[in-house]
Every structure is written in C-alpha cells, then in structure tokens.
C-alpha atoms as a PDB file:
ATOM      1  CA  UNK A   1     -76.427  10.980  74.952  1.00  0.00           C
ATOM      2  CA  UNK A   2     -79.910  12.868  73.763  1.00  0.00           C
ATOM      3  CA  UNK A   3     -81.346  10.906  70.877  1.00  0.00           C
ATOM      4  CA  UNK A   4     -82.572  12.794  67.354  1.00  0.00           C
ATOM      5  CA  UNK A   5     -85.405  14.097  67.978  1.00  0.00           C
ATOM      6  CA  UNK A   6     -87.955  12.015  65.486  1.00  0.00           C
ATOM      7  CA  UNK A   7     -89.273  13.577  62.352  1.00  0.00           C
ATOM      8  CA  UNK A   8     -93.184  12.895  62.332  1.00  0.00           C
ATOM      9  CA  UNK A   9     -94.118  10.384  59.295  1.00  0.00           C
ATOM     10  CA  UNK A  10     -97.017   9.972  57.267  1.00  0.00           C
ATOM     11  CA  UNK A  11     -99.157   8.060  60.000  1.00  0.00           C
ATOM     12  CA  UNK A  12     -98.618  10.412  62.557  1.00  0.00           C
ATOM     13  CA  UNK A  13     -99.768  13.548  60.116  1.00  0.00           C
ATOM     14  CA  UNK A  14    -102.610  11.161  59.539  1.00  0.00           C
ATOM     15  CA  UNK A  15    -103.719  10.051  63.550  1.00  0.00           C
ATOM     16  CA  UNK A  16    -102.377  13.960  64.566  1.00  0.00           C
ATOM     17  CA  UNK A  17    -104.738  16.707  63.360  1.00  0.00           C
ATOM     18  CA  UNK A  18    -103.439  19.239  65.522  1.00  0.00           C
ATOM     19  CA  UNK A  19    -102.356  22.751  63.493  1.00  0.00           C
ATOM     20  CA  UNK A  20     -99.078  24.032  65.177  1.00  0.00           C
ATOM     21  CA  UNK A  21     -99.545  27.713  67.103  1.00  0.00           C
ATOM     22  CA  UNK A  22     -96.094  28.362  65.687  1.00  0.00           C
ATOM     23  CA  UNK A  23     -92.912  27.060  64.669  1.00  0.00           C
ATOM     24  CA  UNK A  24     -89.370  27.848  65.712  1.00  0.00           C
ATOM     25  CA  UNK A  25     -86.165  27.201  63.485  1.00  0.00           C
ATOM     26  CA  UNK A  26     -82.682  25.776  64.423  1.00  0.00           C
ATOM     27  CA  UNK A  27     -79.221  25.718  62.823  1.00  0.00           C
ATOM     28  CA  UNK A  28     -77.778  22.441  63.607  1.00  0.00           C
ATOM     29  CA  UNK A  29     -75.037  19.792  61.343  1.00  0.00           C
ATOM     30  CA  UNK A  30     -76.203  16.508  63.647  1.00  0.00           C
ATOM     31  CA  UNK A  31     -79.822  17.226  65.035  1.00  0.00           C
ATOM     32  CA  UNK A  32     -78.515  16.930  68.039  1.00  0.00           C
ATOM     33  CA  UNK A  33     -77.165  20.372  69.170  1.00  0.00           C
ATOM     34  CA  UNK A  34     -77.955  24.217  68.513  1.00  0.00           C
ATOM     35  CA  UNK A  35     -74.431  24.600  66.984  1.00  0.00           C
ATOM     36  CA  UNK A  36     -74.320  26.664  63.497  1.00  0.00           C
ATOM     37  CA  UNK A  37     -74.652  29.945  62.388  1.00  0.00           C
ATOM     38  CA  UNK A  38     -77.143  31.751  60.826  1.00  0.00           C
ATOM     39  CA  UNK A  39     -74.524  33.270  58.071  1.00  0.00           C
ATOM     40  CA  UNK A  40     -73.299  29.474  57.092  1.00  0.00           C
ATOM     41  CA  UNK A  41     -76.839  27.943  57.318  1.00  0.00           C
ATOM     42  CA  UNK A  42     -77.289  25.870  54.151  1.00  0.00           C
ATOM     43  CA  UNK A  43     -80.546  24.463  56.447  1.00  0.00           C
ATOM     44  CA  UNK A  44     -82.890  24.552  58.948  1.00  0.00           C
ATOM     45  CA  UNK A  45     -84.778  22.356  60.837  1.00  0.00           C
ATOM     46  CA  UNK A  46     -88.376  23.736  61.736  1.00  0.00           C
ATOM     47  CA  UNK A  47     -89.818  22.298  64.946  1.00  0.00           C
ATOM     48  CA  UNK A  48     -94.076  22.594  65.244  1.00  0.00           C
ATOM     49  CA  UNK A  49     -95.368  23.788  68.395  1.00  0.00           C
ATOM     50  CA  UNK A  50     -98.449  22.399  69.390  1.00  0.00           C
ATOM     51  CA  UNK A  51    -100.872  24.986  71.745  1.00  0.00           C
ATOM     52  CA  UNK A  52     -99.764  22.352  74.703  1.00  0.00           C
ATOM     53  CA  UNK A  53     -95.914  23.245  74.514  1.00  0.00           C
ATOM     54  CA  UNK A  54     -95.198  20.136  73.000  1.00  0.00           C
ATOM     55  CA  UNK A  55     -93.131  19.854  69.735  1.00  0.00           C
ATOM     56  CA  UNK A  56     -91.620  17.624  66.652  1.00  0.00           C
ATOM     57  CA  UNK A  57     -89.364  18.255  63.715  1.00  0.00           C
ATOM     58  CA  UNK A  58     -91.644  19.404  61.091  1.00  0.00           C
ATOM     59  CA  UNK A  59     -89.391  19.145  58.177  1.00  0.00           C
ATOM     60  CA  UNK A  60     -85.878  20.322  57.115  1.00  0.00           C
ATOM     61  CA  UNK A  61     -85.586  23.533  54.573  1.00  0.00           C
ATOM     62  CA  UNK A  62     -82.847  24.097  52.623  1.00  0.00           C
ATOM     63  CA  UNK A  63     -81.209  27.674  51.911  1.00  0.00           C
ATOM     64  CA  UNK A  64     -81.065  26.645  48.260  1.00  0.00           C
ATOM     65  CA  UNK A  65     -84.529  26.102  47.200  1.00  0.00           C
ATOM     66  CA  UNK A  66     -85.522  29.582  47.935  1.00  0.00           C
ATOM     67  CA  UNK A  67     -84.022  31.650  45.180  1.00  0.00           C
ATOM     68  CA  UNK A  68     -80.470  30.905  46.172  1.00  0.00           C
ATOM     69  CA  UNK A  69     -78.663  29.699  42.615  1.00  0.00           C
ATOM     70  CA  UNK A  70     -75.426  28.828  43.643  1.00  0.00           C
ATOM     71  CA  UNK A  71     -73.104  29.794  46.963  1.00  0.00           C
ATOM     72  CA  UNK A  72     -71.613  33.069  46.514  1.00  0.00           C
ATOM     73  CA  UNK A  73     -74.093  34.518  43.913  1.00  0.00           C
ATOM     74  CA  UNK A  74     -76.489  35.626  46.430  1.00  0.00           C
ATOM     75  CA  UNK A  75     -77.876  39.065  45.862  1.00  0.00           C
ATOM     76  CA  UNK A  76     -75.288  41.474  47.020  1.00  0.00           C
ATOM     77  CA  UNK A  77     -72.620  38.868  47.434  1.00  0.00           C
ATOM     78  CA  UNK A  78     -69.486  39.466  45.212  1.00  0.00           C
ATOM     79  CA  UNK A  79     -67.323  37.260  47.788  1.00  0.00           C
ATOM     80  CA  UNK A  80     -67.488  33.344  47.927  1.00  0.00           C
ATOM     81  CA  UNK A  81     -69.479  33.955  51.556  1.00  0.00           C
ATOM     82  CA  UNK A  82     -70.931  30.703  50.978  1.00  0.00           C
ATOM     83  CA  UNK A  83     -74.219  31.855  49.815  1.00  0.00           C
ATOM     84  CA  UNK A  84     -75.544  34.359  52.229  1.00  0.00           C
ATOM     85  CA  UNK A  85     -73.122  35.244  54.498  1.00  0.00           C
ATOM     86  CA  UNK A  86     -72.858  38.558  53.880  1.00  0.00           C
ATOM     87  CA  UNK A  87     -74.830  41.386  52.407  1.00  0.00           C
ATOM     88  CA  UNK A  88     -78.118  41.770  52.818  1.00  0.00           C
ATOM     89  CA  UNK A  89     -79.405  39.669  50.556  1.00  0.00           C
ATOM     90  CA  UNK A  90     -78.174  36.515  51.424  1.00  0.00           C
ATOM     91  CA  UNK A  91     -79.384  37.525  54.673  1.00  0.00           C
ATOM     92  CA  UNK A  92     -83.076  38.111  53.186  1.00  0.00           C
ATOM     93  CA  UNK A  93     -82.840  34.577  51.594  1.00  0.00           C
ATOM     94  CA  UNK A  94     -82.351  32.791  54.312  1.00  0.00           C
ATOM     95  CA  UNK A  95     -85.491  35.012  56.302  1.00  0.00           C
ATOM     96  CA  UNK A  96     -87.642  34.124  53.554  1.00  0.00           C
ATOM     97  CA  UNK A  97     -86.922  30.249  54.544  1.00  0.00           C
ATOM     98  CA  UNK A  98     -87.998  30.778  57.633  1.00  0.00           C
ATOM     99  CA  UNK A  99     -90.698  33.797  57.286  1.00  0.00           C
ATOM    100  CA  UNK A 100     -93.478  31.649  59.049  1.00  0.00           C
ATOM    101  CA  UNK A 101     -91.635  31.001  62.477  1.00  0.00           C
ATOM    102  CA  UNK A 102     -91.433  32.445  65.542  1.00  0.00           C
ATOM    103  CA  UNK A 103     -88.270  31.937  66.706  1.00  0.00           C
ATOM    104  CA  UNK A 104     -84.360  31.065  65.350  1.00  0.00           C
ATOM    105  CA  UNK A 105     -82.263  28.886  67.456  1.00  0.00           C
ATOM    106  CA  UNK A 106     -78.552  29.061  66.320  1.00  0.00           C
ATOM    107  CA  UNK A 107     -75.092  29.330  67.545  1.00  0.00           C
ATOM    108  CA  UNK A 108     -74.209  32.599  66.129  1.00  0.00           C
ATOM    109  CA  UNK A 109     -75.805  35.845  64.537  1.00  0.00           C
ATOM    110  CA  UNK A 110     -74.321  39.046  63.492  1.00  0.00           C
ATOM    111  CA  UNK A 111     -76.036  41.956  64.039  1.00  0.00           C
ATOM    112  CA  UNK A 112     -77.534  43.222  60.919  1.00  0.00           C
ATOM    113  CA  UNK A 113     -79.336  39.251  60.050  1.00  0.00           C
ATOM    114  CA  UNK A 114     -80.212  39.765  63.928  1.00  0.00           C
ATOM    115  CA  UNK A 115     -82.403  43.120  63.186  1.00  0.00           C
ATOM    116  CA  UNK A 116     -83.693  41.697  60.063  1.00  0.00           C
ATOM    117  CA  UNK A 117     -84.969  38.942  61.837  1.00  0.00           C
ATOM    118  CA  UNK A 118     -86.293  40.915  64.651  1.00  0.00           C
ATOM    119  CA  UNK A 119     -88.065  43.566  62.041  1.00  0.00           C
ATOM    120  CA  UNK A 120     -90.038  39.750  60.748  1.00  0.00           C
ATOM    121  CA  UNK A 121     -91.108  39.061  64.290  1.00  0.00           C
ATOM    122  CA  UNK A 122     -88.545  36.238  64.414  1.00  0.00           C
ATOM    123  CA  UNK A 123     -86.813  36.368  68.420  1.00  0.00           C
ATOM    124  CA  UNK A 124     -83.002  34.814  68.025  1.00  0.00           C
ATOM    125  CA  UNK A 125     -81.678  33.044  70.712  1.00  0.00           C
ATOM    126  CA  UNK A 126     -77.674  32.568  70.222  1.00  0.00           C
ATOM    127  CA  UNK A 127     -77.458  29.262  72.126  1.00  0.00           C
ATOM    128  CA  UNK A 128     -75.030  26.211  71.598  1.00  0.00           C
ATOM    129  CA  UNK A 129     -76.837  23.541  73.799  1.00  0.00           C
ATOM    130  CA  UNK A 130     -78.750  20.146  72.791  1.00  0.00           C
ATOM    131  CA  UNK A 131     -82.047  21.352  70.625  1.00  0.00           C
ATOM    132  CA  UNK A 132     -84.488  19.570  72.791  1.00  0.00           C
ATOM    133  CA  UNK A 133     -83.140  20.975  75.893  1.00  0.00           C
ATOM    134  CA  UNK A 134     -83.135  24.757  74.313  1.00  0.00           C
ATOM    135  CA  UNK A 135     -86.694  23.297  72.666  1.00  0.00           C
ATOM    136  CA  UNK A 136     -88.030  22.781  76.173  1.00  0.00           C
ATOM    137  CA  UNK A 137     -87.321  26.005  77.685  1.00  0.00           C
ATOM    138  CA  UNK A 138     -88.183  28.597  74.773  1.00  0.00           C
ATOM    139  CA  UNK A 139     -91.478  26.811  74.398  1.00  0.00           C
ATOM    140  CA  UNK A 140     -92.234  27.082  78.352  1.00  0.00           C
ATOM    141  CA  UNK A 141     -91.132  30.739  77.935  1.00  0.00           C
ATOM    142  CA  UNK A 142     -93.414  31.353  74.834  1.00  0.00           C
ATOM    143  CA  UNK A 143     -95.969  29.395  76.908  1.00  0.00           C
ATOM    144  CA  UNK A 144     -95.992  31.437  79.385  1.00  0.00           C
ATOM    145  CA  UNK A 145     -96.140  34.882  77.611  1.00  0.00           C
ATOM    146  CA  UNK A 146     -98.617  33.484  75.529  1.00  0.00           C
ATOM    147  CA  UNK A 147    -101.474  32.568  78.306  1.00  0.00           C
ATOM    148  CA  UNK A 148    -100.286  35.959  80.054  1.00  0.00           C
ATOM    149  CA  UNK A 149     -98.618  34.091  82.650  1.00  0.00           C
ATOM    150  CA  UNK A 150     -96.056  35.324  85.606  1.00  0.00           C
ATOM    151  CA  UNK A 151     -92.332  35.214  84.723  1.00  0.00           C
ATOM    152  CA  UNK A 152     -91.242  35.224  87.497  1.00  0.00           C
ATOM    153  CA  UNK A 153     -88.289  32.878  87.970  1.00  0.00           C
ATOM    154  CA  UNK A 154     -87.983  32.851  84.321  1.00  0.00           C
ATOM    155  CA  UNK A 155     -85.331  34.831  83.004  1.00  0.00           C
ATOM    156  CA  UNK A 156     -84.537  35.129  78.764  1.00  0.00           C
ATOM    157  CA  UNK A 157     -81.281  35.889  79.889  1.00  0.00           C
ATOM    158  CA  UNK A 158     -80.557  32.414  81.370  1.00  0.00           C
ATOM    159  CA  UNK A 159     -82.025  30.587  77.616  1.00  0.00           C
ATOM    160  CA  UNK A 160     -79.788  33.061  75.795  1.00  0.00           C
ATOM    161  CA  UNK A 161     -76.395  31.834  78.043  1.00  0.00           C
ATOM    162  CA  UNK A 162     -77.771  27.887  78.248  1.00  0.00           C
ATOM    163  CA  UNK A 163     -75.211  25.919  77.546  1.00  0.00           C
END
C-alpha cells in the first residue's frame, strides 16, 4: 500500500530554496487517494511542482478560512449543501482557495464549478486513483507541454479514466 506522501517541514523549506513553477490541488479524506468531490470539499491539499517534475504536499487549505462562515450559508446557498455545494457562490469560495494552482485533482465535478474553474486557468481532472500515481502523470504531461515537447504516446484521455 502507497505511503502519505510527506508534508515538507521546517528544515526542508530551510535546505530547499527552490520556488514551485506551479501547484496543483487534490480532494482527498486519507492522503492517499484522489477520492472526493469538488462540491463536498471542506479541503485541499496543494502539491508544489518543482521546474524538474518533482513534487511535495505544500500545505492543506481549508474551505472555511476563506470567507465561508458556516456550511450552508454560502453565498447563494439557501439549502444545507454543506457549504458550497451548490450555487455559484459556494462554488467561487472554494476557487478562491485554490486561485494560485494549475490544476484540481478530484473524484467528481459538476459542470458549472468545472467552467468556473476552467475560466481561472485551473484544468480538472475527474480521477479516483492513488494521488502520487495521478501526481506522476499530470506533472509528466504538464512537463511536457511546458518545454514544447511531443505528445505523442501521451494521451489526457488515459489521466482523465486512470484508475
């Protein structure tokens, strides 16, 4: 079984001065597997990508330090969705968590948080694999695009249906 992948501590901010390119979210309850939604996330973990495709948990954000009182009193939420589930603006909350990354790994988006996301810049994979496994491939795949290199062989199609 696939261990946690390690958050980095103090010393290794410290001995590692690297600035990540980018980072890429993930819904996940054991921070093992790509398994939540998007609608229920109360958090996400944020993975840095350093320029050499490597990565490590940045740090957890929570849905409910961003402007999010209370579950069901997002903005447009007269339900008990949970906090931003439904309506737009629950949807916007959780976006603003994760504003800086470049990608959303999660087990389930609906189709108006999915164009949101894309209008940010944010590419969603709908995956329900282990996070370092998904981790592996979207950062070869961003690699690639990034130094303008052939895909061929390399199909989105095949991270979106991992499993």
């Amino acid at each position: 079984m696939a261990e946690k992948i390690r958050e980095k501590s103090e010393a290794d901010t410290e001995t590692d001065e690297r600035t990540p390119v980018y980072r890429i979210a993930a819904v996940s309850s054991d921070g093992l597997r790509i398994d939540g939604s998007f609608g229920s996330a109360q958090e996400f973990l944020v993975f840095a990508v350093s320029e050499d495709g490597s990565f490590s948990l940045e740090e957890r954000r929570s849905v409910r330090g961003a402007d999010h009182p209370e579950p069901g009193k997002a903005a447009g939420c007269a339900s008990s969705c949970g906090g931003g589930g439904c309506g737009s603006g629950g949807h916007d909350v959780k976006i603003q968590v994760i504003d800086d990354c470049r990608a959303l790994l999660c087990g389930k988006v609906g189709f108006q948080a999915r164009k949101a996301l894309e209008k940010r810049g944010i590419v969603v994979f709908d995956l329900d694999i282990a996070i370092e496994e998904a981790l592996k491939r979207i950062t070869g795949y961003f690699y690639r695009v990034d130094h303008h290199q052939s895909l061929a062989g390399f199909r989105v199609d095949k991270i979106n249906n991992m499993s």
